[in-house]
C-alpha atoms as a PDB file:
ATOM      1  CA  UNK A   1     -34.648  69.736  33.079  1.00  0.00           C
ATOM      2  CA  UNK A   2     -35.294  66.295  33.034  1.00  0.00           C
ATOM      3  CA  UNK A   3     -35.184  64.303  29.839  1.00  0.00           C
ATOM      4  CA  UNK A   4     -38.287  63.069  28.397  1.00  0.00           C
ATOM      5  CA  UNK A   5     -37.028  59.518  28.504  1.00  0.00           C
ATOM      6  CA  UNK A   6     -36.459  59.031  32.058  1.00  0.00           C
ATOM      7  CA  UNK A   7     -39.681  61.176  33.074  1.00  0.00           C
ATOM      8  CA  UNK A   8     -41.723  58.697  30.934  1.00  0.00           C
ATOM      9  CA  UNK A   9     -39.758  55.664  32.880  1.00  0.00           C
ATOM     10  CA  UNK A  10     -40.567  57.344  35.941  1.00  0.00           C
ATOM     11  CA  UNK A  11     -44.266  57.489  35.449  1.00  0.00           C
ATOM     12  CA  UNK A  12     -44.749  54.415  35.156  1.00  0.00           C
ATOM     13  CA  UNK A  13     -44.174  53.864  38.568  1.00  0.00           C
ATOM     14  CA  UNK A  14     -46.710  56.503  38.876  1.00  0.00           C
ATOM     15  CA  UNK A  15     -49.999  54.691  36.969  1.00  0.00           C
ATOM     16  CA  UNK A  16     -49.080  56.518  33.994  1.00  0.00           C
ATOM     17  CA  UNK A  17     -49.695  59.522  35.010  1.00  0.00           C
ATOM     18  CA  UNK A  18     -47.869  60.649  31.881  1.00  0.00           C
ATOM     19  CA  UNK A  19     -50.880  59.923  29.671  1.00  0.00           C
ATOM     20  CA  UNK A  20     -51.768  62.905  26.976  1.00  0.00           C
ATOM     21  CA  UNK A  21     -55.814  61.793  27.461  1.00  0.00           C
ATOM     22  CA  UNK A  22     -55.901  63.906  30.672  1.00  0.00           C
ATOM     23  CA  UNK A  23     -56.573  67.654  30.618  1.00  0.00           C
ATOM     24  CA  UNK A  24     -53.262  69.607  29.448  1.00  0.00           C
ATOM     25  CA  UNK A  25     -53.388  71.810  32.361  1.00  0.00           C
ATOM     26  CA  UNK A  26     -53.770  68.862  35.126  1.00  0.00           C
ATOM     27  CA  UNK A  27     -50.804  66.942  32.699  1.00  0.00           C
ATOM     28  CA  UNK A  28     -48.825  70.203  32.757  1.00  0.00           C
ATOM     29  CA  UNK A  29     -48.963  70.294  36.564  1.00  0.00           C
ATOM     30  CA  UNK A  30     -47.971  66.629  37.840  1.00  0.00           C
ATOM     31  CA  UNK A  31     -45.284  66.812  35.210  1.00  0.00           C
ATOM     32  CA  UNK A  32     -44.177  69.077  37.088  1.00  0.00           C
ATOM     33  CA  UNK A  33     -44.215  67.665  40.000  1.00  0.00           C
ATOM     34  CA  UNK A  34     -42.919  64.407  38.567  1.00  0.00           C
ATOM     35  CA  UNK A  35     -40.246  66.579  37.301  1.00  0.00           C
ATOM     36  CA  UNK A  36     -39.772  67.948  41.531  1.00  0.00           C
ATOM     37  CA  UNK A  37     -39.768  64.357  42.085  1.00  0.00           C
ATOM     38  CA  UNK A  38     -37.144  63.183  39.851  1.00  0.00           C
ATOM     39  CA  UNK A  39     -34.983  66.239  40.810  1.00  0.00           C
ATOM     40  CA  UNK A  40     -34.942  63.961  44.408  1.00  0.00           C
ATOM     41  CA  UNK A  41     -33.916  61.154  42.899  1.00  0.00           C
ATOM     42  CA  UNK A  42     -31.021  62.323  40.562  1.00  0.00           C
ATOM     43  CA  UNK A  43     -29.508  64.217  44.015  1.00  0.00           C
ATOM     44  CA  UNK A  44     -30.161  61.065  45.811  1.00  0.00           C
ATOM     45  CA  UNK A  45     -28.121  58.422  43.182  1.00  0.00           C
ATOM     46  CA  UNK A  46     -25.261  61.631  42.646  1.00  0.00           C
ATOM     47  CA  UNK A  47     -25.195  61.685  46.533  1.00  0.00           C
ATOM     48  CA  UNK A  48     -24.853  57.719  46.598  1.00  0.00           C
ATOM     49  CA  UNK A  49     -21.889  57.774  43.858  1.00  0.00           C
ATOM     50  CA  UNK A  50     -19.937  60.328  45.469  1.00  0.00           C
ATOM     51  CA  UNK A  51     -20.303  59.175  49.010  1.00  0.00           C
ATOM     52  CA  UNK A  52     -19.686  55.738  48.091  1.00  0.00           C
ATOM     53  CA  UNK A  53     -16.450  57.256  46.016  1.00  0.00           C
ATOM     54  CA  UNK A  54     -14.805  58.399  49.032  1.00  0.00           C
ATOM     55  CA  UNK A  55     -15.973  55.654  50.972  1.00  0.00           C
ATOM     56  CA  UNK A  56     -14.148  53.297  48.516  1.00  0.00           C
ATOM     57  CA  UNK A  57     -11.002  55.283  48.744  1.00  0.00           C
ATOM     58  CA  UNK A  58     -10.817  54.804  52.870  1.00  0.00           C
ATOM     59  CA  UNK A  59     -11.705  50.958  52.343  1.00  0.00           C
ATOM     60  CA  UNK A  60      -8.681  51.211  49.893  1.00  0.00           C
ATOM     61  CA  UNK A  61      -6.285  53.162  51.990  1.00  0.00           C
ATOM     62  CA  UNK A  62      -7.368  50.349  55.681  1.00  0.00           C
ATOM     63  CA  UNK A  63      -6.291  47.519  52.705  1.00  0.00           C
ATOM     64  CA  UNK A  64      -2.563  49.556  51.764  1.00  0.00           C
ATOM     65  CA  UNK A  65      -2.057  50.436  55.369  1.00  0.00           C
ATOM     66  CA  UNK A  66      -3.000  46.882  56.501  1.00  0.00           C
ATOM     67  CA  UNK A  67      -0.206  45.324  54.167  1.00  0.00           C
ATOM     68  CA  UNK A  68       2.425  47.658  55.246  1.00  0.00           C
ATOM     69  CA  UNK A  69       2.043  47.286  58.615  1.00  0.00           C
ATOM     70  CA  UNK A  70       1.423  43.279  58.342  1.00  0.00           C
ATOM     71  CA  UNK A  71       5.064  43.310  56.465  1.00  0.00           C
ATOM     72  CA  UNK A  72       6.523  45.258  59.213  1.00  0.00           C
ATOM     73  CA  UNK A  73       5.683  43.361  62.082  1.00  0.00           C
ATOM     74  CA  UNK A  74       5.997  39.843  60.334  1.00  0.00           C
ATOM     75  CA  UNK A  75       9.625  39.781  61.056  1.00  0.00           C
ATOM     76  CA  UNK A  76       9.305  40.776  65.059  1.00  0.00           C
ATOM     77  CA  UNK A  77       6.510  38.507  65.206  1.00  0.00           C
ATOM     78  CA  UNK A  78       7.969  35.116  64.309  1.00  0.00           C
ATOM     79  CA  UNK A  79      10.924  35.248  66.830  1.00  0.00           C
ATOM     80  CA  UNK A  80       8.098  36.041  70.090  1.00  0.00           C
ATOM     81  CA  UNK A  81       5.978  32.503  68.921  1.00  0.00           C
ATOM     82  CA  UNK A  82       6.645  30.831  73.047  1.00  0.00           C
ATOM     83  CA  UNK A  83       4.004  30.300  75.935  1.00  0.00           C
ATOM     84  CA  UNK A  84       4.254  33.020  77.723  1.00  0.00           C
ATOM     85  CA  UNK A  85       3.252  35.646  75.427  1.00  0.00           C
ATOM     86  CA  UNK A  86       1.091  33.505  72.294  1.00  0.00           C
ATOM     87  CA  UNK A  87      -1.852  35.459  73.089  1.00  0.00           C
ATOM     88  CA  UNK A  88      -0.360  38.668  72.436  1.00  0.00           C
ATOM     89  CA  UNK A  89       1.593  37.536  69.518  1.00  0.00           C
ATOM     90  CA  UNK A  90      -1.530  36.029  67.837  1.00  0.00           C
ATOM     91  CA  UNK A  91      -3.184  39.802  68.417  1.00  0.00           C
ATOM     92  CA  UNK A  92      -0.782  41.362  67.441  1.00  0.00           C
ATOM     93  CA  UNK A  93      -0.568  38.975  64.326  1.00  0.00           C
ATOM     94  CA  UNK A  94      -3.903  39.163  63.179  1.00  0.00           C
ATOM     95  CA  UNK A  95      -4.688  42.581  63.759  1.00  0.00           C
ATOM     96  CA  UNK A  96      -3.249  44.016  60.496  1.00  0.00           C
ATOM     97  CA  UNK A  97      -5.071  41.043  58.879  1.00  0.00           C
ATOM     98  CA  UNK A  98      -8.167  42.063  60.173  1.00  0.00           C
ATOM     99  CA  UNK A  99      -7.331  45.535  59.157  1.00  0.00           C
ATOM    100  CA  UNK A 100      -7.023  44.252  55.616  1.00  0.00           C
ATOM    101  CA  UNK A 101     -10.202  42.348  55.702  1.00  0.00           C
ATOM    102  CA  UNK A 102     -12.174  45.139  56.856  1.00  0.00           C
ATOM    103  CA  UNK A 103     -11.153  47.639  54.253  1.00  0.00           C
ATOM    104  CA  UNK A 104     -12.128  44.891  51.591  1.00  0.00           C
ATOM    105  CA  UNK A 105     -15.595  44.352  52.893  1.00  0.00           C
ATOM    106  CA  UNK A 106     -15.864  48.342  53.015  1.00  0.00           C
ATOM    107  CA  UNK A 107     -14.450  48.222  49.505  1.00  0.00           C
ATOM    108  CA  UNK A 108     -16.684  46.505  48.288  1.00  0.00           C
ATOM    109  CA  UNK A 109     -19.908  47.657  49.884  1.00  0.00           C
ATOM    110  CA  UNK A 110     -19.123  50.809  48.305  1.00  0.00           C
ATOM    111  CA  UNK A 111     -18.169  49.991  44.882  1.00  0.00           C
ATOM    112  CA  UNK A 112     -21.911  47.952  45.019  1.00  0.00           C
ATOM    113  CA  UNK A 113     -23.355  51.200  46.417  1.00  0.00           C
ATOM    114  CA  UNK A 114     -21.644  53.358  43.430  1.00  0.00           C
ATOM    115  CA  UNK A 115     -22.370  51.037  40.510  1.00  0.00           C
ATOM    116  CA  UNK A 116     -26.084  50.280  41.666  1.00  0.00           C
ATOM    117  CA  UNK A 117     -26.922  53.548  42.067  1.00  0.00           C
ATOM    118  CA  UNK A 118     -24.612  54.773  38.515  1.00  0.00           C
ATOM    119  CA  UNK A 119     -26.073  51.917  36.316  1.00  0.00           C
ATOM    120  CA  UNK A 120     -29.641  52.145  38.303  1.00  0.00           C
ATOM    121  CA  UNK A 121     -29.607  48.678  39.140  1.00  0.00           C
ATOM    122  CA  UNK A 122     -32.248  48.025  41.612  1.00  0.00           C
ATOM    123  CA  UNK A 123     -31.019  44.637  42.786  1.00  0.00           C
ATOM    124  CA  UNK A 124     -27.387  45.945  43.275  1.00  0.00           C
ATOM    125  CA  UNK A 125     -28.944  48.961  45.598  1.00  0.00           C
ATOM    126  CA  UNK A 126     -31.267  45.656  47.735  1.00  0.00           C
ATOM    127  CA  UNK A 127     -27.799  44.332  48.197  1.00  0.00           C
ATOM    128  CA  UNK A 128     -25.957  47.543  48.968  1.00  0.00           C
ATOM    129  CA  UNK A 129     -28.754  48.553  51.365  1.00  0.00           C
ATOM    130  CA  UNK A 130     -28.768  44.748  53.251  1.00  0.00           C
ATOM    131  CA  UNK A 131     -25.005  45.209  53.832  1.00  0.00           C
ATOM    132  CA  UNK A 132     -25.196  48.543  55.300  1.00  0.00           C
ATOM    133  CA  UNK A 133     -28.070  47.329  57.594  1.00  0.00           C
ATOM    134  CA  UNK A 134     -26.067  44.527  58.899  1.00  0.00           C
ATOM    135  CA  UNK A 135     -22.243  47.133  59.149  1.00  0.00           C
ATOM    136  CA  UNK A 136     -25.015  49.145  61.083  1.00  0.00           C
ATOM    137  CA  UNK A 137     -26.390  46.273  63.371  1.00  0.00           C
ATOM    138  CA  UNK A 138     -22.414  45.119  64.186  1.00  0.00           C
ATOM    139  CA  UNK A 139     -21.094  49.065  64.741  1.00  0.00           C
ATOM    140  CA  UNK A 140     -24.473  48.871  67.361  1.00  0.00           C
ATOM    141  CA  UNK A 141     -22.983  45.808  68.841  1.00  0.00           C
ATOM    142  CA  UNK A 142     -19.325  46.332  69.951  1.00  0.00           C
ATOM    143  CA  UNK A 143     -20.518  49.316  71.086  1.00  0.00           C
ATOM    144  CA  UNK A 144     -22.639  48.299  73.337  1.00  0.00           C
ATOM    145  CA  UNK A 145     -20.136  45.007  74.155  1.00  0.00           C
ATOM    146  CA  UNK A 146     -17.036  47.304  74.853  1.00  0.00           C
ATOM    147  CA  UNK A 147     -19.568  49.961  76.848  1.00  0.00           C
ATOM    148  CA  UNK A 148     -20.151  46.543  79.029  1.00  0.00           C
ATOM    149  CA  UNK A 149     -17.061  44.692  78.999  1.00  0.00           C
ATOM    150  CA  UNK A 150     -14.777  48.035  79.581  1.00  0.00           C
ATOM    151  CA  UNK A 151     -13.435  46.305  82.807  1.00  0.00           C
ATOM    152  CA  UNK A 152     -12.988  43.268  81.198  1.00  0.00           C
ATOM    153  CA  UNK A 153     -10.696  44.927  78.421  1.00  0.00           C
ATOM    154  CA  UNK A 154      -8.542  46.642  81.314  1.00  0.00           C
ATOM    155  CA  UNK A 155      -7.798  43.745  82.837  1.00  0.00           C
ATOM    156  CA  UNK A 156      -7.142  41.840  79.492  1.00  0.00           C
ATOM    157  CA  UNK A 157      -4.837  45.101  78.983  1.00  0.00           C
ATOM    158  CA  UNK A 158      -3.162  45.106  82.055  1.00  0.00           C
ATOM    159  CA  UNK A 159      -2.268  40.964  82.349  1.00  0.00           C
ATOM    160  CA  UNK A 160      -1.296  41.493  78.534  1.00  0.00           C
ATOM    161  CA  UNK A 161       1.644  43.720  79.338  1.00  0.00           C
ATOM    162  CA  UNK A 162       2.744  41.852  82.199  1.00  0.00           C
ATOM    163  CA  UNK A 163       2.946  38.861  80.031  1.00  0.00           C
ATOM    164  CA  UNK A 164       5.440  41.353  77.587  1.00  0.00           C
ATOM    165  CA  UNK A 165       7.397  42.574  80.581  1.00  0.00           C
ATOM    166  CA  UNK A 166       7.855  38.989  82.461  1.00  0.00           C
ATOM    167  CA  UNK A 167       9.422  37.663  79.177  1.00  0.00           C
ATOM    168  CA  UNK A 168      11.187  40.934  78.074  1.00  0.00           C
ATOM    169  CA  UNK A 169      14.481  38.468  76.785  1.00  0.00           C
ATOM    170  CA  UNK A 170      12.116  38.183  73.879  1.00  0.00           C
ATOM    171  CA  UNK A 171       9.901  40.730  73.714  1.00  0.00           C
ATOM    172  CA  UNK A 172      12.097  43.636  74.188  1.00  0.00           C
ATOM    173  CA  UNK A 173      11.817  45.364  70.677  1.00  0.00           C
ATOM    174  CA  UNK A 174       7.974  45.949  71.164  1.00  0.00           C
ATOM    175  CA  UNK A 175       8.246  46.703  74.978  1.00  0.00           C
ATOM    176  CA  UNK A 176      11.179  49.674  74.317  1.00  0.00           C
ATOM    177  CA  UNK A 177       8.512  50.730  70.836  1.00  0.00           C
ATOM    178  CA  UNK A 178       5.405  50.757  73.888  1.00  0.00           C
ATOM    179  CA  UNK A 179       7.657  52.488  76.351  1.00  0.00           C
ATOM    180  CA  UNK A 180       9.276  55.175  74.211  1.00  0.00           C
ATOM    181  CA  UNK A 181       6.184  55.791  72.112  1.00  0.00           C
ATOM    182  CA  UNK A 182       3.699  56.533  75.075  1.00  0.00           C
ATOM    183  CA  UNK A 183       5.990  58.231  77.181  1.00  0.00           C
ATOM    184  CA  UNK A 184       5.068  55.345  79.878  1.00  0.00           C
ATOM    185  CA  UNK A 185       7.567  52.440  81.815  1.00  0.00           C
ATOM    186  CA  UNK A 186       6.275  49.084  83.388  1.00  0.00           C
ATOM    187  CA  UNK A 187       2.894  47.776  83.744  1.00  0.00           C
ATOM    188  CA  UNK A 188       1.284  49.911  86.427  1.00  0.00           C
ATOM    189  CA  UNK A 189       4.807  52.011  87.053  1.00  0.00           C
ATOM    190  CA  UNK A 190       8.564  51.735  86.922  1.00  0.00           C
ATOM    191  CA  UNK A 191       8.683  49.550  89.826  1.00  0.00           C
ATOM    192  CA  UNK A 192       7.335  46.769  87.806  1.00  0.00           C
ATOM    193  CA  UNK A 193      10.706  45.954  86.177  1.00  0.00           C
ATOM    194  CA  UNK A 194      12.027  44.660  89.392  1.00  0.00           C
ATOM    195  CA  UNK A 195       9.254  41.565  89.160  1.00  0.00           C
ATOM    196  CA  UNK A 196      10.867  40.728  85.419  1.00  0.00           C
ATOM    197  CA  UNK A 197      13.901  38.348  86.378  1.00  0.00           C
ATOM    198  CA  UNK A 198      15.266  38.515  82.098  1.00  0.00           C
ATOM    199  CA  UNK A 199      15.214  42.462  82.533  1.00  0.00           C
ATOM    200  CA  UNK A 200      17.109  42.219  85.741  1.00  0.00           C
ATOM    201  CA  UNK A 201      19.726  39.544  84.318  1.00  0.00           C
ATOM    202  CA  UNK A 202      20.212  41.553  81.335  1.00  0.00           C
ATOM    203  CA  UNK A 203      20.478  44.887  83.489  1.00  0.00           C
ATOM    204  CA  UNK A 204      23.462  42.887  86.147  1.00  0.00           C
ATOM    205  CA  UNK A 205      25.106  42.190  82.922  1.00  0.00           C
ATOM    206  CA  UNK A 206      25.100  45.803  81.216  1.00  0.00           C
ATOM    207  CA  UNK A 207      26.067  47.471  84.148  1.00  0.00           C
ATOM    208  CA  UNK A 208      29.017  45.218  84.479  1.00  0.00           C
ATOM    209  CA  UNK A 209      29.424  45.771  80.825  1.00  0.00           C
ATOM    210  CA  UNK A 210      29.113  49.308  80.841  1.00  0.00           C
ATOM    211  CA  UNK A 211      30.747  49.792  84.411  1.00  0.00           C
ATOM    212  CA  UNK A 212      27.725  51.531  85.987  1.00  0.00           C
ATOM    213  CA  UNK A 213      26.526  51.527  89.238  1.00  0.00           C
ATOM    214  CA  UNK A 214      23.136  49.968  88.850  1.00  0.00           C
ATOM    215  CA  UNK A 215      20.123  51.320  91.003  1.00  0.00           C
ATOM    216  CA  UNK A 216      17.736  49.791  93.151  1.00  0.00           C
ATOM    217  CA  UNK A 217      14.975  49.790  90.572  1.00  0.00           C
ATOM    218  CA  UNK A 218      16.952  49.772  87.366  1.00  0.00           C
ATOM    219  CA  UNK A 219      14.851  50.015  83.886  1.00  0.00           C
ATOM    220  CA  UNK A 220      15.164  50.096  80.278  1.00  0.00           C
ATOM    221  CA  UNK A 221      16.684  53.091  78.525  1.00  0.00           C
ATOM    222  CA  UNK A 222      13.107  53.137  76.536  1.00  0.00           C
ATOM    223  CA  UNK A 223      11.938  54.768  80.405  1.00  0.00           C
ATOM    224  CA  UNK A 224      13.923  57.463  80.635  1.00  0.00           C
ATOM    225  CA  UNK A 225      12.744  60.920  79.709  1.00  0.00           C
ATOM    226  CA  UNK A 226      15.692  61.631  77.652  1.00  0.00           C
ATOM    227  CA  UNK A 227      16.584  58.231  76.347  1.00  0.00           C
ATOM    228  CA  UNK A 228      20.509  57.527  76.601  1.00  0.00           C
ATOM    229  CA  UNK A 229      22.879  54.472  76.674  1.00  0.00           C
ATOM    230  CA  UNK A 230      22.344  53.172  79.959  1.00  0.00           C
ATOM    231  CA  UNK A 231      20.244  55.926  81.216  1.00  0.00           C
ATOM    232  CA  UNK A 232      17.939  53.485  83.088  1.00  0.00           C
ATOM    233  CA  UNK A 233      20.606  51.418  85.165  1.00  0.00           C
ATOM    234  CA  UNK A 234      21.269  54.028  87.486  1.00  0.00           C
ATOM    235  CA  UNK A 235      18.569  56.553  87.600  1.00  0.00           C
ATOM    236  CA  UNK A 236      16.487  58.191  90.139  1.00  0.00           C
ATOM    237  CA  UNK A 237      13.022  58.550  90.323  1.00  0.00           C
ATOM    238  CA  UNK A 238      12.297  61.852  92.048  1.00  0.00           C
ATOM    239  CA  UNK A 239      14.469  63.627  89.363  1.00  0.00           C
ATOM    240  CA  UNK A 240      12.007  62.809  86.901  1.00  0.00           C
ATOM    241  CA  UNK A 241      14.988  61.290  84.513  1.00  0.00           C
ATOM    242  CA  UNK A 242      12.314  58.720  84.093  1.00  0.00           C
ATOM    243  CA  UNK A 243       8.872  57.977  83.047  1.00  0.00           C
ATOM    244  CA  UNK A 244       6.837  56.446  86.375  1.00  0.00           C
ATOM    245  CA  UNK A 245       3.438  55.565  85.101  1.00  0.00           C
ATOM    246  CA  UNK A 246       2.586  52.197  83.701  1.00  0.00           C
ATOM    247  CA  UNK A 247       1.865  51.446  80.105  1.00  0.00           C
ATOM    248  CA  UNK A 248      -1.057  50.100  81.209  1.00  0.00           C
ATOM    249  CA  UNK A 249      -1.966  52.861  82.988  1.00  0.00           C
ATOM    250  CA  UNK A 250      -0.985  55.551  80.308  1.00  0.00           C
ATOM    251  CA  UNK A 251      -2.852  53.774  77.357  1.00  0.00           C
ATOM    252  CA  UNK A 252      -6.041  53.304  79.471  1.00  0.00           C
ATOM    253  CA  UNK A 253      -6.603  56.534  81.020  1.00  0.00           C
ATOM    254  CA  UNK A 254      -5.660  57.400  76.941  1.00  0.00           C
ATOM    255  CA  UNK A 255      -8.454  55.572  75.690  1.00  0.00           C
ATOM    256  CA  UNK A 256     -10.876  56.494  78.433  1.00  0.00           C
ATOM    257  CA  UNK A 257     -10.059  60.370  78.170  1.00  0.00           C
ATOM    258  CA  UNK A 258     -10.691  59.963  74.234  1.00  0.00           C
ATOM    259  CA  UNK A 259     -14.076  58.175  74.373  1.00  0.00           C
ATOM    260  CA  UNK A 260     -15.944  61.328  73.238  1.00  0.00           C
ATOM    261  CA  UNK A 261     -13.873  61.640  70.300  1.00  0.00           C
ATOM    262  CA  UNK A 262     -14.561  57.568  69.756  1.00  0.00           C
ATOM    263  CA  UNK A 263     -18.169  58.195  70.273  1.00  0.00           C
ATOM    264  CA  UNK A 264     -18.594  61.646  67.756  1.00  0.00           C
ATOM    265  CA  UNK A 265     -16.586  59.399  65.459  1.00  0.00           C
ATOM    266  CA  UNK A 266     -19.119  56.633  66.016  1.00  0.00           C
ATOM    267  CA  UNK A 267     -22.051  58.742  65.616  1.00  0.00           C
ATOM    268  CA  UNK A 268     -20.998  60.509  62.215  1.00  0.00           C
ATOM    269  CA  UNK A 269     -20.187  57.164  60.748  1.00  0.00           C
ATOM    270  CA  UNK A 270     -23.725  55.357  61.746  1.00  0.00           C
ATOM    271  CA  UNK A 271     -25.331  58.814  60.209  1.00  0.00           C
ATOM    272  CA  UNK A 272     -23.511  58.360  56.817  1.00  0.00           C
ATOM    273  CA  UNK A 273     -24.631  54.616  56.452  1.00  0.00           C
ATOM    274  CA  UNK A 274     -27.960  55.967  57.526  1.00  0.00           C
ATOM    275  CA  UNK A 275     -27.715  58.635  54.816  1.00  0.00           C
ATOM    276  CA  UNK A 276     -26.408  55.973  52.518  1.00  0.00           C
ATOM    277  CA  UNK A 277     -29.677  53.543  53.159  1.00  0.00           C
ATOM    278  CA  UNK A 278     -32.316  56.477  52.664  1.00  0.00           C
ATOM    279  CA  UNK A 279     -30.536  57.719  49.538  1.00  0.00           C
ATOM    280  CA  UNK A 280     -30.145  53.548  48.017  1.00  0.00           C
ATOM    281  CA  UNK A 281     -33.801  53.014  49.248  1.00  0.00           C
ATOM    282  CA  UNK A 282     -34.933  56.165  47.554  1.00  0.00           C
ATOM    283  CA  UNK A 283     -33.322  55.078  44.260  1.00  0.00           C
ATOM    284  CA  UNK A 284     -33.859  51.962  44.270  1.00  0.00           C
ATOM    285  CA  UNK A 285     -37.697  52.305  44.860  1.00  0.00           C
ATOM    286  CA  UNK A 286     -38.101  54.688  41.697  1.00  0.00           C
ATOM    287  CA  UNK A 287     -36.074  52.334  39.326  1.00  0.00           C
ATOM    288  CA  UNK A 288     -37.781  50.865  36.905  1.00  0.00           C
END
């Protein structure tokens, strides 16, 4: 039931429909459905505070794991800061910022969302609902740009790791992480390495280090299927020892085979912020 106080506040939205000179019998009936009415809006605000909850918590947990992983990488980072790979770095660099940003924004959104619609503040809910529109209207947007630019972000994939491969005396540690962690070696295969004159100095130098015979097409241990001190220097392709597709290869025709998880993702998040504006708009209009 729904206390007399907040019916009262309602009908005056209503043009006092509350009043005792009409009949008791029409009175009796549109309290009722005042009462129907308000039922709607109390599910609506609960709906808003516990949604907004939860979305607080995620815009919390993107702001945590954006710290860790910005004081991972800082370290790696500022020994690759040359020519030949700065637009990598600086990706690379920002993207955990970025990460951090984003789960701020998010973090805030939502605590606007929970406190407008737990206080029944109509001008925090205008606010909330104004963000949300404009999350909405950018979500819209790089979807559509990365639908149309999809070749664009290949290539930009592709010349990225030969950038990483061609200066491997300094970006080793993240090449061997790429390698080992998506089971992939080279650019567009394993035959790549042979174009990357650090990798091949460093390979002369371990074999004679090592005394192994080193192969035509020698890689880095990261390559090899089972990885093993100098595994790579000597191994042979058609005994699958090593991994032949390209990291830029593997992580496309990753990202390509997952688009319809992307895109259900995608289309359950736009249909909570559209849940989100109906509920704030429904509150919001019935706050007086």
């Amino acid at each position: 039931m729904i206390s007399e106080l907040r019916l009262q506040r309602y009908c005056l939205l209503n043009n006092d429909l509350y009043s005792i000179q009409q009949p008791i019998m029409l009175r009796c009936f549109k309290i009722q459905c005042l009462e129907f009415k308000m039922g709607g809006y109390e599910c609506a605000r609960k709906c808003l505070i516990v949604l907004n909850s939860v979305i607080a918590l995620a815009g919390l947990a993107c702001i945590i794991c954006g710290v860790i992983v910005q004081s991972n990488v800082t370290d790696i980072l500022k020994h690759l800061q040359f020519d030949e790979v700065k637009t990598a770095v600086d990706f690379l660099g920002s993207a955990p910022l970025l990460f951090i940003v984003f789960g701020s924004v998010v973090l805030l959104i939502a605590l606007c969302g929970c406190c407008g619609a737990y206080l029944e503040s109509g001008w925090m809910l205008k606010i909330y609902v104004a963000c949300l529109v404009l999350v909405l209207t950018a979500l819209v947007a790089v979807s559509a740009l990365t639908f149309f630019y999809k070749d664009s972000i290949q290539t930009g994939l592709k010349v990225s790791t030969e950038k990483l491969l061609l200066a491997y005396n300094h970006t080793g540690q993240i090449l061997d992480f790429i390698q080992s962690q998506f089971s992939c070696c080279g650019v567009d295969s394993y035959l790549d390495w042979t174009d990357s004159i650090p990798w091949m100095y460093q390979a002369r130098q371990d074999a004679e280090a090592s005394v192994l015979p080193l192969g035509e097409n020698p890689v880095p241990d990261s390559c090899c299927t089972t990885s093993s001190e100098g595994c790579g220097l000597s191994h042979s392709a058609v005994d699958g020892s090593i991994h032949m597709d390209g990291c830029a290869k593997v992580i496309w025709r990753m990202l390509s085979t997952n688009v319809g998880t992307v895109a259900i993702i995608g289309c359950v998040l736009a249909s909570i912020l559209l849940m989100c504006i109906v509920c704030a708009c429904c509150v919001s209009s019935n706050i007086v």
